[in-house]
Protein backbone atom coordinates (compact mmCIF):
# COMPACT_ATOMS: atom_id res chain seq x y z
CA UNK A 1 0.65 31.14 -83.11
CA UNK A 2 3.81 32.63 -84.04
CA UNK A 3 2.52 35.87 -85.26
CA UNK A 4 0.16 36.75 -81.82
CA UNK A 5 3.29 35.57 -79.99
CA UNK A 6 5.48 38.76 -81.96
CA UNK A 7 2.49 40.80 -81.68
CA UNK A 8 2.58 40.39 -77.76
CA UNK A 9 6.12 40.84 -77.53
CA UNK A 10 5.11 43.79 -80.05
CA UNK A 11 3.01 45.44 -77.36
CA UNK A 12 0.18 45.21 -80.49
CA UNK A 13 -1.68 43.10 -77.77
CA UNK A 14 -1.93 44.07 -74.17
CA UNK A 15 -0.62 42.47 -71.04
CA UNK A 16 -4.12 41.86 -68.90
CA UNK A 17 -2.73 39.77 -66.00
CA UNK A 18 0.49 38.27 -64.85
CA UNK A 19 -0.10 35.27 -62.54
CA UNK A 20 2.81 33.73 -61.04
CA UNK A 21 1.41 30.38 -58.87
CA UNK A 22 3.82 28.00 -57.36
CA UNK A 23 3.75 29.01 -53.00
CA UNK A 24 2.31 25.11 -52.67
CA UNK A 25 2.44 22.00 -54.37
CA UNK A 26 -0.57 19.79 -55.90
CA UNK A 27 -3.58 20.43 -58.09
CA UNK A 28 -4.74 23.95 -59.13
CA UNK A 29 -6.48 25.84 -61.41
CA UNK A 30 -6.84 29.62 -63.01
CA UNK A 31 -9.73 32.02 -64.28
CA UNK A 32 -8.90 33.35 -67.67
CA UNK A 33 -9.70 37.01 -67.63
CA UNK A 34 -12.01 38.97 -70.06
CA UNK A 35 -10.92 39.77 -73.32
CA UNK A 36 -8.44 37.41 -73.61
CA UNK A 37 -6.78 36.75 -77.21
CA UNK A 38 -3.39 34.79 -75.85
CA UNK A 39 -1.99 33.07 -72.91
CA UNK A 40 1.78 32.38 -72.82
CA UNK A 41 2.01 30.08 -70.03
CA UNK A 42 5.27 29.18 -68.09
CA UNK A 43 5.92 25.67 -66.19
CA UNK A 44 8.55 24.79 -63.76
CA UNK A 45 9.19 21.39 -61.98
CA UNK A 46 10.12 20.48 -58.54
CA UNK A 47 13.55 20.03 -57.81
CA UNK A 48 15.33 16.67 -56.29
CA UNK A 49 16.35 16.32 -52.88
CA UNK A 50 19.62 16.19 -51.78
CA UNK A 51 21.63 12.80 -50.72
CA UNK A 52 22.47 12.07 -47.64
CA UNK A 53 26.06 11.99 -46.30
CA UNK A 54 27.48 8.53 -45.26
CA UNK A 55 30.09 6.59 -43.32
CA UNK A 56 32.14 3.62 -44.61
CA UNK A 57 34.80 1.93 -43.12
CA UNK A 58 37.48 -0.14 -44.79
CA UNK A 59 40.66 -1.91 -43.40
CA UNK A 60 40.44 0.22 -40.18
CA UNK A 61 40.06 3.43 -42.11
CA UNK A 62 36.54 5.61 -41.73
CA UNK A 63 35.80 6.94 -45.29
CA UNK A 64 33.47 10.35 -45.37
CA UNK A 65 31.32 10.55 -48.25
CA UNK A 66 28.88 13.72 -48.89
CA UNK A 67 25.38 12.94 -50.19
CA UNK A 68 25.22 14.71 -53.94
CA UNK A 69 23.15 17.30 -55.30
CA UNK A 70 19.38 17.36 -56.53
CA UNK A 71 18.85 17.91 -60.04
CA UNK A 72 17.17 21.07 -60.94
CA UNK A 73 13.40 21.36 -62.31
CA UNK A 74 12.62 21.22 -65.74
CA UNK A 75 11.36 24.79 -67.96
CA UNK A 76 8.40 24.69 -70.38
CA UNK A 77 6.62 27.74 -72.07
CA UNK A 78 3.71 27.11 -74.06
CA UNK A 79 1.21 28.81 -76.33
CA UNK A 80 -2.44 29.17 -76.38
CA UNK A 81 -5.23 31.18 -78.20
CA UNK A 82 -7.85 29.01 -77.28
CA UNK A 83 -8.88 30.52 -74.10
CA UNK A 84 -11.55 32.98 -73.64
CA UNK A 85 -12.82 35.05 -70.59
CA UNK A 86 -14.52 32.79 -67.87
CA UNK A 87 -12.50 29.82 -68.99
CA UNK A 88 -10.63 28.07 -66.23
CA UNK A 89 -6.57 26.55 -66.71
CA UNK A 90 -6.39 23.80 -65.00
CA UNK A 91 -2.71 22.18 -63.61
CA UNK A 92 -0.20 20.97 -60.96
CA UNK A 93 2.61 22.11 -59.59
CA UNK A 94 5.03 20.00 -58.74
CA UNK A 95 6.35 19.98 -55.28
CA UNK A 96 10.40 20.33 -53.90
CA UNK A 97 11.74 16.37 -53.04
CA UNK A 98 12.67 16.52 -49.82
CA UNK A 99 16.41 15.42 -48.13
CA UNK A 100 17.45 12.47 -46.70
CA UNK A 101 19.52 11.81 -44.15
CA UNK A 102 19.84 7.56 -44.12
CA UNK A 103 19.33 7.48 -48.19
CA UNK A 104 18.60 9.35 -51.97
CA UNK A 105 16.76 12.32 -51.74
CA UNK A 106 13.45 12.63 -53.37
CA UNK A 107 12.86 13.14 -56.91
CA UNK A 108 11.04 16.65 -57.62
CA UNK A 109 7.50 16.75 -58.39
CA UNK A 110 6.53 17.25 -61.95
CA UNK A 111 4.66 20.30 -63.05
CA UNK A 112 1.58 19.40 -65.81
CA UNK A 113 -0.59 21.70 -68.03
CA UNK A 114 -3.68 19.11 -67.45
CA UNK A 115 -6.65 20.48 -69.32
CA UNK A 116 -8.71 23.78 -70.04
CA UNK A 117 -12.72 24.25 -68.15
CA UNK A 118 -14.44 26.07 -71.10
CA UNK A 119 -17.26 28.54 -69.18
CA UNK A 120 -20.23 26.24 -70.15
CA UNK A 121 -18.03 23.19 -69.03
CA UNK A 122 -16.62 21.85 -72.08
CA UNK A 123 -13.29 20.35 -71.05
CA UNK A 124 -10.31 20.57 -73.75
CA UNK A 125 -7.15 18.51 -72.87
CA UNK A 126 -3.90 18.54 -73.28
CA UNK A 127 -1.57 16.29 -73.95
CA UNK A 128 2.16 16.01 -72.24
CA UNK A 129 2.89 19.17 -71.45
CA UNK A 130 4.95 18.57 -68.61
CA UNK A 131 8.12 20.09 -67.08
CA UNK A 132 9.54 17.53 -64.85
CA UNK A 133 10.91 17.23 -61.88
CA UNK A 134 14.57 16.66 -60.77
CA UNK A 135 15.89 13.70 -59.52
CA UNK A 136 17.53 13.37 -55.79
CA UNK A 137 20.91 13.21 -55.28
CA UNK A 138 22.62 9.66 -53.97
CA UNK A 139 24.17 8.44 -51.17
CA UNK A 140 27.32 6.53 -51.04
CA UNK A 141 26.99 2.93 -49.90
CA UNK A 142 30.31 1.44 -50.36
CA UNK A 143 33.89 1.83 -50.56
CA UNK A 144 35.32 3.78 -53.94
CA UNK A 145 31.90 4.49 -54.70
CA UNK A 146 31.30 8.29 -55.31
CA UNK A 147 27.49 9.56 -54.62
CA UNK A 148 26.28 11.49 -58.34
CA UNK A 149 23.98 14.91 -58.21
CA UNK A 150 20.59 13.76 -59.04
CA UNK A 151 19.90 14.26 -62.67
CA UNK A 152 17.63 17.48 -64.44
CA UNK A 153 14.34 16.98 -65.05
CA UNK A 154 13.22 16.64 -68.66
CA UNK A 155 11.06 19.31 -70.59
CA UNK A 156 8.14 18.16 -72.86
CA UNK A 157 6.13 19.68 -75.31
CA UNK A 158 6.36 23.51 -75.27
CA UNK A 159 5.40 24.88 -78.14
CA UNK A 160 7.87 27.73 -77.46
CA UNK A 161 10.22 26.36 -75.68
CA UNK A 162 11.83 22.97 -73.64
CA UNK A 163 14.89 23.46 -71.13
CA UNK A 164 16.15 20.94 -69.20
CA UNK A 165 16.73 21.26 -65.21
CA UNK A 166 20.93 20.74 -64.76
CA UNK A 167 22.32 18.13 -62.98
CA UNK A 168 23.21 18.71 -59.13
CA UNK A 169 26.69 17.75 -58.49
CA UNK A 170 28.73 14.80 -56.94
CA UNK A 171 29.15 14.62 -53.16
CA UNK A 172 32.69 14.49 -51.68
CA UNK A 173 34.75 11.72 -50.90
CA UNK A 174 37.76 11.58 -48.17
CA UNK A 175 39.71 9.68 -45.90
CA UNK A 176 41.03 12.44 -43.45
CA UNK A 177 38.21 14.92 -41.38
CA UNK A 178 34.80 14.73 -43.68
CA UNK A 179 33.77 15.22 -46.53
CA UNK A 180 31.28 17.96 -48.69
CA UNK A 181 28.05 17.92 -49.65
CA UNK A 182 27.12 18.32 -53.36
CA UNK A 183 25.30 21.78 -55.15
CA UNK A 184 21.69 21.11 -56.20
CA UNK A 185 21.42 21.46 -60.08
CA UNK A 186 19.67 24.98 -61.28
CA UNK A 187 15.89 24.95 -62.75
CA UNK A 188 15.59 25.01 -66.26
CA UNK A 189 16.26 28.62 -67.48
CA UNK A 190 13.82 30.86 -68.67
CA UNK A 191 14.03 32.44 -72.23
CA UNK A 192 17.62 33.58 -72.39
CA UNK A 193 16.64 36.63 -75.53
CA UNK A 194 13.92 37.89 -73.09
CA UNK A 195 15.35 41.15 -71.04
CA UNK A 196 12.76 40.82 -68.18
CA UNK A 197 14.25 37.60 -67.64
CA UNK A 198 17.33 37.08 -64.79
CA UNK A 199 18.73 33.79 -65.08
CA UNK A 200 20.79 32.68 -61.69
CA UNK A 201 21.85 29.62 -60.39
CA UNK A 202 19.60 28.73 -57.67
CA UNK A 203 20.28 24.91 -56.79
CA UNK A 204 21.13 24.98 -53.05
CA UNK A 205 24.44 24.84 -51.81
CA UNK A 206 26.09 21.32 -50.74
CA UNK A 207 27.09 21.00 -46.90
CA UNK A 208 30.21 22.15 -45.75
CA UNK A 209 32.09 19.50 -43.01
CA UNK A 210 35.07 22.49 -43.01
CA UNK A 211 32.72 25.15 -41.54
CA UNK A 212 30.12 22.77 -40.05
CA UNK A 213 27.54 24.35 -42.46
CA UNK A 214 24.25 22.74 -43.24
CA UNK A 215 23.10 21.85 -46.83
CA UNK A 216 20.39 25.01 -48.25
CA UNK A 217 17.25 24.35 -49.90
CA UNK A 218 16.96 24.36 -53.72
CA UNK A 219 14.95 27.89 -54.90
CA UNK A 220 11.51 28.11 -55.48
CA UNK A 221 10.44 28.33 -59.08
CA UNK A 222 8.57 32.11 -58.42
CA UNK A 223 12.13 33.78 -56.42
CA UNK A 224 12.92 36.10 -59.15
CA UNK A 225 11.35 33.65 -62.15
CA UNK A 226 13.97 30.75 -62.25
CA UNK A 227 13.32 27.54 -61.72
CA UNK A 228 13.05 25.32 -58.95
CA UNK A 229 16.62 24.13 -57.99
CA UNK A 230 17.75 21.10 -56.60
CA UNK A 231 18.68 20.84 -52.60
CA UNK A 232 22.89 20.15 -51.65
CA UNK A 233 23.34 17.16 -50.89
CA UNK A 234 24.44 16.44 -46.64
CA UNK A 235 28.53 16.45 -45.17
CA UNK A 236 29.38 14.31 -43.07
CA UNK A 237 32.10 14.83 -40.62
CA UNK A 238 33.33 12.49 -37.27
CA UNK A 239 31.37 13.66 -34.18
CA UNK A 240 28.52 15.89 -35.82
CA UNK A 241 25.01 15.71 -35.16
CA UNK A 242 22.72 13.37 -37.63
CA UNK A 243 21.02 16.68 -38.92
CA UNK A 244 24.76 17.66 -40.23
CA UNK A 245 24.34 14.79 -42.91
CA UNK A 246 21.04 15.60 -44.49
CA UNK A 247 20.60 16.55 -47.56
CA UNK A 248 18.29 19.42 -48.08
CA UNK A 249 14.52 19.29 -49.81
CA UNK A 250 14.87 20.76 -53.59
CA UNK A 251 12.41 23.94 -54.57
CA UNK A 252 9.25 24.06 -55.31
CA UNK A 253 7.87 24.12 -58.68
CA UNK A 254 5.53 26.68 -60.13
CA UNK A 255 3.52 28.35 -63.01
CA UNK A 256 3.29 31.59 -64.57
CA UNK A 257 0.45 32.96 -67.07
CA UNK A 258 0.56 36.09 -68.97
CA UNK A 259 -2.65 36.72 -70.32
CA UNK A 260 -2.81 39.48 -73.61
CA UNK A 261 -5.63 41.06 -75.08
């Protein structure tokens, strides 16, 4: 495994495709091209939702609380040289968890290397190779209590390499004019020694009560090869519309396959 991986890298063995999969969510599946020797095969989770913002009042005084952040998608890259032309990869991709705006967002859908078609319909499985998804960010329900970013998702069973999503951050909490929403967490990163690889914080942005700005969906696992980040979490300020405490849907997860020959 480890030597066709350095003889990729190498350029001994040639790139024959580069599939990057990930515009929807759900089941799916991929036709290994001819003269395969080695797939390297990339997964990326769904990112969590974002909180919603909240309202509490106490002893005459309104409390704003921002919803917090959705965790980030997990990262897995795994291995195969199993495959052979006509085979088909089959998988999900795990879908963004969408915002609230009365509770906790959504956890992230997870993404899952399910099983490999062989061309005269063999079916070889495999097992827990999953990059999950992030979990929503809270909302704040009572006094003193301050909503937490929803956590990464985990990263299991790469045989090349496990990163977990990060965690989105805590909403705000304030007794004056409103309060912030929190960041969604970023996607597990990519191989940090690989040069083709950009790693950027994409977890959405929290809202923003100061500049009546709406929480931003978390990044898509395919923009630019990160993973899928977590939505902000919703403001909340006195007198704003109900959309102005939502918290925003996290990214979408995705798959990429490189496919040498």
């Amino acid at each position: 495994m480890i030597g066709v991986v350095r003889a990729a890298q190498n350029r001994q063995l040639q790139l024959l495709a580069d599939a990057r999969i990930g515009t929807t969510a759900g089941a799916q599946s991929y036709t290994i091209p001819a003269g395969v020797q080695y797939i390297d095969i990339e997964l990326y989770g769904g990112g969590g939702g974002g909180g919603a913002a909240n309202s509490i009042t106490a002893n005459r005084t309104a409390y704003y609380v921002g919803g917090g952040g959705g965790g980030g998608g997990g990262y897995v890259r795994y291995g195969y040289t199993g495959a052979f032309g006509g085979d088909v990869l089959n998988f999900t991709i795990g879908s963004g968890g969408t915002g609230d705006a009365t509770n906790i967002g959504a956890s992230g859908g997870n993404t899952v290397l399910t099983s490999l078609t062989r061309n005269g319909g063999a079916v070889i499985s495999f097992s827990g190779v999953i990059a999950y998804g992030g979990f929503g960010g809270e909302r704040a329900t009572t006094i003193g209590m301050t909503p937490r970013g929803g956590t990464g998702g985990n990263a299991l069973n790469g045989n090349i390499s496990n990163r977990s999503g990060s965690n989105g951050s805590n909403g705000g909490l304030t007794a004056t004019t409103g309060a912030n929403g929190g960041n969604g967490g970023a996607g597990g990163e990519n191989d940090a020694n690989a040069a083709e690889f950009l790693i950027i914080d994409n977890g959405g942005a929290g809202g923003l009560f100061s500049t009546d700005t709406r929480a931003v969906r978390g990044g898509g696992a395919l923009n630019e090869l990160k993973g899928a980040g977590g939505g902000g979490g919703g403001y909340r300020k006195s007198g704003t519309v109900a959309d102005a405490y939502k918290g925003a849907t996290g990214g979408t997860g995705g798959i990429r396959i490189r496919a040498y020959g």
